[in-house]
PDB file of N, CA and C in Angstrom:
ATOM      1  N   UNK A   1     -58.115  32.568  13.472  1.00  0.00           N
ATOM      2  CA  UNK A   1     -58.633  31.573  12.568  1.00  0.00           C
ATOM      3  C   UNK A   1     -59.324  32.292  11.414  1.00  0.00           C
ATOM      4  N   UNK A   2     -59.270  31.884  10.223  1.00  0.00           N
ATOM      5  CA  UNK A   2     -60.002  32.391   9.139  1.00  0.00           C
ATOM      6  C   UNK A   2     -61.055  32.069   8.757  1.00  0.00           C
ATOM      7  N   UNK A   3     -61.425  32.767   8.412  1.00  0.00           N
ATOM      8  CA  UNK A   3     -63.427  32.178   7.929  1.00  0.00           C
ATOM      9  C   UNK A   3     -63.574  31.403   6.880  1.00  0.00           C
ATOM     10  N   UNK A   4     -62.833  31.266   6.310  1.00  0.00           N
ATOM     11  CA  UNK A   4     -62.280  29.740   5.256  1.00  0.00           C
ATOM     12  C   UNK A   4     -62.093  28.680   5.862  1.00  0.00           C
ATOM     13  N   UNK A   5     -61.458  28.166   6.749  1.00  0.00           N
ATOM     14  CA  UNK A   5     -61.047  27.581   7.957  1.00  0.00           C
ATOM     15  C   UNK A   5     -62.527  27.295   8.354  1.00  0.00           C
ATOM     16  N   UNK A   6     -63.538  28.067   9.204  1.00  0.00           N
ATOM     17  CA  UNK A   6     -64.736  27.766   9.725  1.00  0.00           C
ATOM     18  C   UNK A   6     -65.810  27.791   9.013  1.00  0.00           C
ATOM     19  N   UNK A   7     -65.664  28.003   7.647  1.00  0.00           N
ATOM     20  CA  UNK A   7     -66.671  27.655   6.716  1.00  0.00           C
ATOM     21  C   UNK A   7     -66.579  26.587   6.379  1.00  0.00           C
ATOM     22  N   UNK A   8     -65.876  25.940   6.472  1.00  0.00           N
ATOM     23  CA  UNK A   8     -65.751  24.339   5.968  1.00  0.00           C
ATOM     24  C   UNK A   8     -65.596  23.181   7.142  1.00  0.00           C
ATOM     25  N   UNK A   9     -66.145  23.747   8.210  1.00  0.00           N
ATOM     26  CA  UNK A   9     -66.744  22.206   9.485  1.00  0.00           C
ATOM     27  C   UNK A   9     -67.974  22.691   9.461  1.00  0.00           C
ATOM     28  N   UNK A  10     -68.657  21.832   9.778  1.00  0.00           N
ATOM     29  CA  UNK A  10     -69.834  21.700   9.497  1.00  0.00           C
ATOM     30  C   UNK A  10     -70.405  22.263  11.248  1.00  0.00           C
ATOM     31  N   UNK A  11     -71.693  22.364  11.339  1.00  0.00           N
ATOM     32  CA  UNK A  11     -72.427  23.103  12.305  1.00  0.00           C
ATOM     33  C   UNK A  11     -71.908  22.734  14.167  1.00  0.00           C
ATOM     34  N   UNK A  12     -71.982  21.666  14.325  1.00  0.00           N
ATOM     35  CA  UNK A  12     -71.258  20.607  15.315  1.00  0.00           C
ATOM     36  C   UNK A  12     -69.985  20.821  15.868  1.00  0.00           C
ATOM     37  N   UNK A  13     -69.058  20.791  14.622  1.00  0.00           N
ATOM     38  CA  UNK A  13     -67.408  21.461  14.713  1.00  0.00           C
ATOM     39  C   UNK A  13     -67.776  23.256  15.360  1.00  0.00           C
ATOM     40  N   UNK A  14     -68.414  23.565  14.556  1.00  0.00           N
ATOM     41  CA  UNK A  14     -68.197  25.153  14.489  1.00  0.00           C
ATOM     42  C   UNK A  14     -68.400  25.300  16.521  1.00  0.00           C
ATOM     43  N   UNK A  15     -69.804  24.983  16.549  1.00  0.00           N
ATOM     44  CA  UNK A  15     -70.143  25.010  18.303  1.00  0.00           C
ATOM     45  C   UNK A  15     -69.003  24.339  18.947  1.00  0.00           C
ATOM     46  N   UNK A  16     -68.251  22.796  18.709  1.00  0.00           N
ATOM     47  CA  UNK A  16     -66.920  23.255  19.598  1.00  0.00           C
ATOM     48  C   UNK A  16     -66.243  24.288  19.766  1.00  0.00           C
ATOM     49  N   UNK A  17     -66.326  24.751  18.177  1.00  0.00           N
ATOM     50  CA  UNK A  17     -65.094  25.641  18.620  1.00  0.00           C
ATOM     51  C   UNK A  17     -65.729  26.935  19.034  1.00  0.00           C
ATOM     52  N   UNK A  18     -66.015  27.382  18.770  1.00  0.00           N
ATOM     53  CA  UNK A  18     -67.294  28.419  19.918  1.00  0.00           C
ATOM     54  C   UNK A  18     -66.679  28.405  21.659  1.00  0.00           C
ATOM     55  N   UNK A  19     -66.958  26.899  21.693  1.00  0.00           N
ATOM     56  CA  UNK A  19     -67.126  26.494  23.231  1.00  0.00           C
ATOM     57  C   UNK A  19     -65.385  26.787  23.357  1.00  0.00           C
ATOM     58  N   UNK A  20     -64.528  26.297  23.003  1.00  0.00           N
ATOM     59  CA  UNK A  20     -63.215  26.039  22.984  1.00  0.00           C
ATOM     60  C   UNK A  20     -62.401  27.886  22.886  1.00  0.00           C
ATOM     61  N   UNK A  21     -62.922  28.951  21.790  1.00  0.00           N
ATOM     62  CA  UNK A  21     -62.881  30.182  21.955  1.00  0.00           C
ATOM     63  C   UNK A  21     -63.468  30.681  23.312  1.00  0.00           C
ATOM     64  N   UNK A  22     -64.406  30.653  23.690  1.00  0.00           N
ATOM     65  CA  UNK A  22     -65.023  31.138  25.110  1.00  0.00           C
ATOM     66  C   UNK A  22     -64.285  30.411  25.538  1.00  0.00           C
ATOM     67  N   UNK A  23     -63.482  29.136  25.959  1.00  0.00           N
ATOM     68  CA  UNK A  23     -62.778  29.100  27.314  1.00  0.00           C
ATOM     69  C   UNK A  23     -61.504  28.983  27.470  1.00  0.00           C
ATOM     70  N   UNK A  24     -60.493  29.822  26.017  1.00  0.00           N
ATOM     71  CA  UNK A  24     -59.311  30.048  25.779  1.00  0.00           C
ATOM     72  C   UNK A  24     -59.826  31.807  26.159  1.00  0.00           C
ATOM     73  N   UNK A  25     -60.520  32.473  25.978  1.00  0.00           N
ATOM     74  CA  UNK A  25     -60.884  33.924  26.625  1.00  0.00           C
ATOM     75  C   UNK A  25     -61.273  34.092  27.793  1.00  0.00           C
ATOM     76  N   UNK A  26     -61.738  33.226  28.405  1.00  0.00           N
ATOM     77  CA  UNK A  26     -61.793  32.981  30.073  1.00  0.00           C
ATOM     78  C   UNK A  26     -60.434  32.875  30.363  1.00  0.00           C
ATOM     79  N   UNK A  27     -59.499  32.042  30.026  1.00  0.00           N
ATOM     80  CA  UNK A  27     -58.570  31.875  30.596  1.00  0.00           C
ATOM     81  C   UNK A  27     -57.581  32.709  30.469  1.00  0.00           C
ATOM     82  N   UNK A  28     -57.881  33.925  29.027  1.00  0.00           N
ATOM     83  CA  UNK A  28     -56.754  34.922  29.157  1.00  0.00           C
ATOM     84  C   UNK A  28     -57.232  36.323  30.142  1.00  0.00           C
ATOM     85  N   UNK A  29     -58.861  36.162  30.447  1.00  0.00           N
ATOM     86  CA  UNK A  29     -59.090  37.481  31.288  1.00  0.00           C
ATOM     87  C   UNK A  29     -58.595  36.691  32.636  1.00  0.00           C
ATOM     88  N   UNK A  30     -58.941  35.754  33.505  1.00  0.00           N
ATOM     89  CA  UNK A  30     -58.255  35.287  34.221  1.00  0.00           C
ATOM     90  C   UNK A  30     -56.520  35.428  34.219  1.00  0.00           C
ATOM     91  N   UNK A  31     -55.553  35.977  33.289  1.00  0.00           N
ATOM     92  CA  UNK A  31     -54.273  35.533  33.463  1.00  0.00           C
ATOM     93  C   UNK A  31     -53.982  37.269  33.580  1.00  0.00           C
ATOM     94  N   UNK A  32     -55.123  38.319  33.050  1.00  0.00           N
ATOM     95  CA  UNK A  32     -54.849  39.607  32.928  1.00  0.00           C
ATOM     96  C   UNK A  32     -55.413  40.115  34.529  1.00  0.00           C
ATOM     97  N   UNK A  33     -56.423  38.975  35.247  1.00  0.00           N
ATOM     98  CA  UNK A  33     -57.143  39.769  36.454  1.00  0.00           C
ATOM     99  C   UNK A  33     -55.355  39.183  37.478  1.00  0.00           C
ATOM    100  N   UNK A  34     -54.506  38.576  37.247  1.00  0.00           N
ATOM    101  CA  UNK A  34     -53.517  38.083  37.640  1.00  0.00           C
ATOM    102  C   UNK A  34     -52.420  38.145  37.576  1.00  0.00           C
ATOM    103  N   UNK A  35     -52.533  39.521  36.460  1.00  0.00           N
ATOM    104  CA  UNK A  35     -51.223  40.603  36.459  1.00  0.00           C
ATOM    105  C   UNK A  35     -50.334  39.410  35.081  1.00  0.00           C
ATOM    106  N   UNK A  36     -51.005  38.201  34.914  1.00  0.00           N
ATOM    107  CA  UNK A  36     -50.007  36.950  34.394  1.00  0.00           C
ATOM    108  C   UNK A  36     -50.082  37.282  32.755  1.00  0.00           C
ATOM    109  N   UNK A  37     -50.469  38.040  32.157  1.00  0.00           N
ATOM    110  CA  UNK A  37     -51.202  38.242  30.544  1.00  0.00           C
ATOM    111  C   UNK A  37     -49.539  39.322  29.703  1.00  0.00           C
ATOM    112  N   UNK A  38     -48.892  38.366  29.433  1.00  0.00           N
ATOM    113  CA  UNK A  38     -48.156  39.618  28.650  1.00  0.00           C
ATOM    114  C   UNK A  38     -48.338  39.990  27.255  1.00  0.00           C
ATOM    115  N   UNK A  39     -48.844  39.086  26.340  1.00  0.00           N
ATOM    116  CA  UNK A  39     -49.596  39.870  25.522  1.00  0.00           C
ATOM    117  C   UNK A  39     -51.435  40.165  25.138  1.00  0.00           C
ATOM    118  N   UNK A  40     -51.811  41.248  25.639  1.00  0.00           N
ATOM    119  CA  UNK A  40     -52.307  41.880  25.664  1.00  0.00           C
ATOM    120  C   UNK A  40     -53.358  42.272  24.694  1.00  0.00           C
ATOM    121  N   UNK A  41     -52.975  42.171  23.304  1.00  0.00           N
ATOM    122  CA  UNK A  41     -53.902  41.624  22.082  1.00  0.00           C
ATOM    123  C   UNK A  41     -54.010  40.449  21.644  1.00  0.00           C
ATOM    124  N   UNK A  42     -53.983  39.320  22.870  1.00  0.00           N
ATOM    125  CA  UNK A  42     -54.419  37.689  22.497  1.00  0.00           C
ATOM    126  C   UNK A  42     -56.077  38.135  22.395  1.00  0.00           C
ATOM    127  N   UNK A  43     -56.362  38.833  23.612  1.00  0.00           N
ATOM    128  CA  UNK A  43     -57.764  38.542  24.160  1.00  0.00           C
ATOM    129  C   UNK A  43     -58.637  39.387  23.122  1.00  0.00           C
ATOM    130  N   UNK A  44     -57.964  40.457  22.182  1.00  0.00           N
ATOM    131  CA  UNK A  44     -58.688  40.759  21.209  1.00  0.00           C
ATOM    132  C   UNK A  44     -58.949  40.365  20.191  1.00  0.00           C
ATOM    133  N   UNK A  45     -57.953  39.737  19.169  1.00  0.00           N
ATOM    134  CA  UNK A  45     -58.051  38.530  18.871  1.00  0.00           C
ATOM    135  C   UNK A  45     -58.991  37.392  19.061  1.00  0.00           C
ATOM    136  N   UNK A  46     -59.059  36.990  20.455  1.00  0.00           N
ATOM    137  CA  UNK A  46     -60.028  35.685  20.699  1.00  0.00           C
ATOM    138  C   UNK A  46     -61.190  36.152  20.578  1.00  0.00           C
ATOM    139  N   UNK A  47     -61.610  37.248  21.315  1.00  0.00           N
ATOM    140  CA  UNK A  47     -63.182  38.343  20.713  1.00  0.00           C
ATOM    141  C   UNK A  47     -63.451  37.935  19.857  1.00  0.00           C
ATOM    142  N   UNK A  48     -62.760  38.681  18.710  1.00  0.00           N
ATOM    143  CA  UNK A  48     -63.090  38.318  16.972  1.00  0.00           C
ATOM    144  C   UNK A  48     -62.985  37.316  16.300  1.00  0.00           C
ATOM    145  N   UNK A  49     -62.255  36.133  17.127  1.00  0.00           N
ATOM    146  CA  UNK A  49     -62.484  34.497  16.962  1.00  0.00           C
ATOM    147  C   UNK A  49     -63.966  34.481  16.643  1.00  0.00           C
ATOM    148  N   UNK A  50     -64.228  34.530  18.248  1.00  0.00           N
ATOM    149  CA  UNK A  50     -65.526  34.183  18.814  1.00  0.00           C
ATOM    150  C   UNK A  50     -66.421  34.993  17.745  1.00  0.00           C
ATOM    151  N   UNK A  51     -66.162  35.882  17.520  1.00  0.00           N
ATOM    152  CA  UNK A  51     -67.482  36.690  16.517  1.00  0.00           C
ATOM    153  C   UNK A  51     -67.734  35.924  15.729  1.00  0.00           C
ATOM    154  N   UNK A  52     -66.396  35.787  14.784  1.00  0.00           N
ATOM    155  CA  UNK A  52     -66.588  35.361  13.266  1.00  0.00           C
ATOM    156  C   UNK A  52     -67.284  33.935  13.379  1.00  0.00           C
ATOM    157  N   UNK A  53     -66.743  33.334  14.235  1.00  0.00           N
ATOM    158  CA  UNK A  53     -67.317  31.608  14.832  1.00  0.00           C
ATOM    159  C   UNK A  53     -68.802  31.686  14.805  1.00  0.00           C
ATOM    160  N   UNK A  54     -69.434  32.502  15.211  1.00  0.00           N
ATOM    161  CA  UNK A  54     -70.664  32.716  15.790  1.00  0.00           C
ATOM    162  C   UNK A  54     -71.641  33.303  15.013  1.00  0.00           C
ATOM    163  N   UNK A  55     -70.901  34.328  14.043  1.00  0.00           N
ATOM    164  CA  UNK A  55     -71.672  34.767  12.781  1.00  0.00           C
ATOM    165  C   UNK A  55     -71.452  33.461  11.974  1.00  0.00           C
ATOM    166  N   UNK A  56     -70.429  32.708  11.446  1.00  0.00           N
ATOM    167  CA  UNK A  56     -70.790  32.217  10.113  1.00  0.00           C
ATOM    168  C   UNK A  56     -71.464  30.500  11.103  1.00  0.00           C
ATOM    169  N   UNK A  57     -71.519  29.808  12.595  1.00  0.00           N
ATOM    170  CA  UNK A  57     -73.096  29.598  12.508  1.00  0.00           C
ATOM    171  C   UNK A  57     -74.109  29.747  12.368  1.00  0.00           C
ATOM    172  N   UNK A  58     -74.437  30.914  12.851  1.00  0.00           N
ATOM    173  CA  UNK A  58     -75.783  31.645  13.100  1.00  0.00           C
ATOM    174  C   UNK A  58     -75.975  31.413  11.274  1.00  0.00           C
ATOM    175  N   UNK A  59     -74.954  31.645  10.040  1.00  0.00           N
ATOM    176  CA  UNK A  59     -75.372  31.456   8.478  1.00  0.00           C
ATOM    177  C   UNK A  59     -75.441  29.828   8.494  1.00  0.00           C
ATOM    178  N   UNK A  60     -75.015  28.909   8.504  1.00  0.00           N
ATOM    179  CA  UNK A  60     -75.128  27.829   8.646  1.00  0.00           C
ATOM    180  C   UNK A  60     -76.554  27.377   9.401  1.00  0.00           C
ATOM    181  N   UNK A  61     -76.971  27.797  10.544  1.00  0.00           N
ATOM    182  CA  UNK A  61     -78.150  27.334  10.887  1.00  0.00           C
ATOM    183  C   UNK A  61     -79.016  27.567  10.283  1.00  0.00           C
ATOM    184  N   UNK A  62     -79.002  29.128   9.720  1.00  0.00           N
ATOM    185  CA  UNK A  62     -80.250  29.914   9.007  1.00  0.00           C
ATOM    186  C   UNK A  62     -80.681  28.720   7.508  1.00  0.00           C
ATOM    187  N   UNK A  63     -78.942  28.826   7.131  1.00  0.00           N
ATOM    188  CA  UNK A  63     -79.138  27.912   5.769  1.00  0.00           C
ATOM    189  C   UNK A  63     -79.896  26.782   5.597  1.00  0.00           C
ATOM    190  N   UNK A  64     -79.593  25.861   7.068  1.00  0.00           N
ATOM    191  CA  UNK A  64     -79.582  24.458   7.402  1.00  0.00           C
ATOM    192  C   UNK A  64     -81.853  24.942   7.498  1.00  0.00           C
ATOM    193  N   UNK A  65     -82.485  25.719   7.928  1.00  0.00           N
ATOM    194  CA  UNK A  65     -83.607  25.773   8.460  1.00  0.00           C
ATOM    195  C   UNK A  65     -84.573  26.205   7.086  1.00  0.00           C
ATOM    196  N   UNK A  66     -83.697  26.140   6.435  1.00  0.00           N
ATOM    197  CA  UNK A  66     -85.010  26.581   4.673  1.00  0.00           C
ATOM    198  C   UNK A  66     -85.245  25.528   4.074  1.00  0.00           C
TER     199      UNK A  66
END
């Protein structure tokens, strides 16, 4: 996902998708503890979902609190 993309839902959206990244990455370390994972850079990928998700709230809240 691009940070263009998550700069433009608002604080609410962003924490779904937060929640929705953490449990699309649960479900790919689960498919790798299960031998079931054939590609292998999903779950790095979803990492850096989750980062970028999480940094541009953490700017959104800061913004939202001045």
């Amino acid at each position: 996902m691009k940070a263009s993309e998550l700069r433009a839902k608002d604080v609410a959206g962003l924490e779904k998708e937060v929640g929705d990244l953490l449990k699309a990455h649960f479900g790919l370390r689960m498919q790798k503890a299960t031998q079931q994972l054939n590609n292998h850079s999903q779950m790095g990928k979803t990492r850096r979902d989750i980062a970028r998700a999480k940094t541009i709230l953490a700017e959104k809240k800061k913004e939202a609190a001045k």
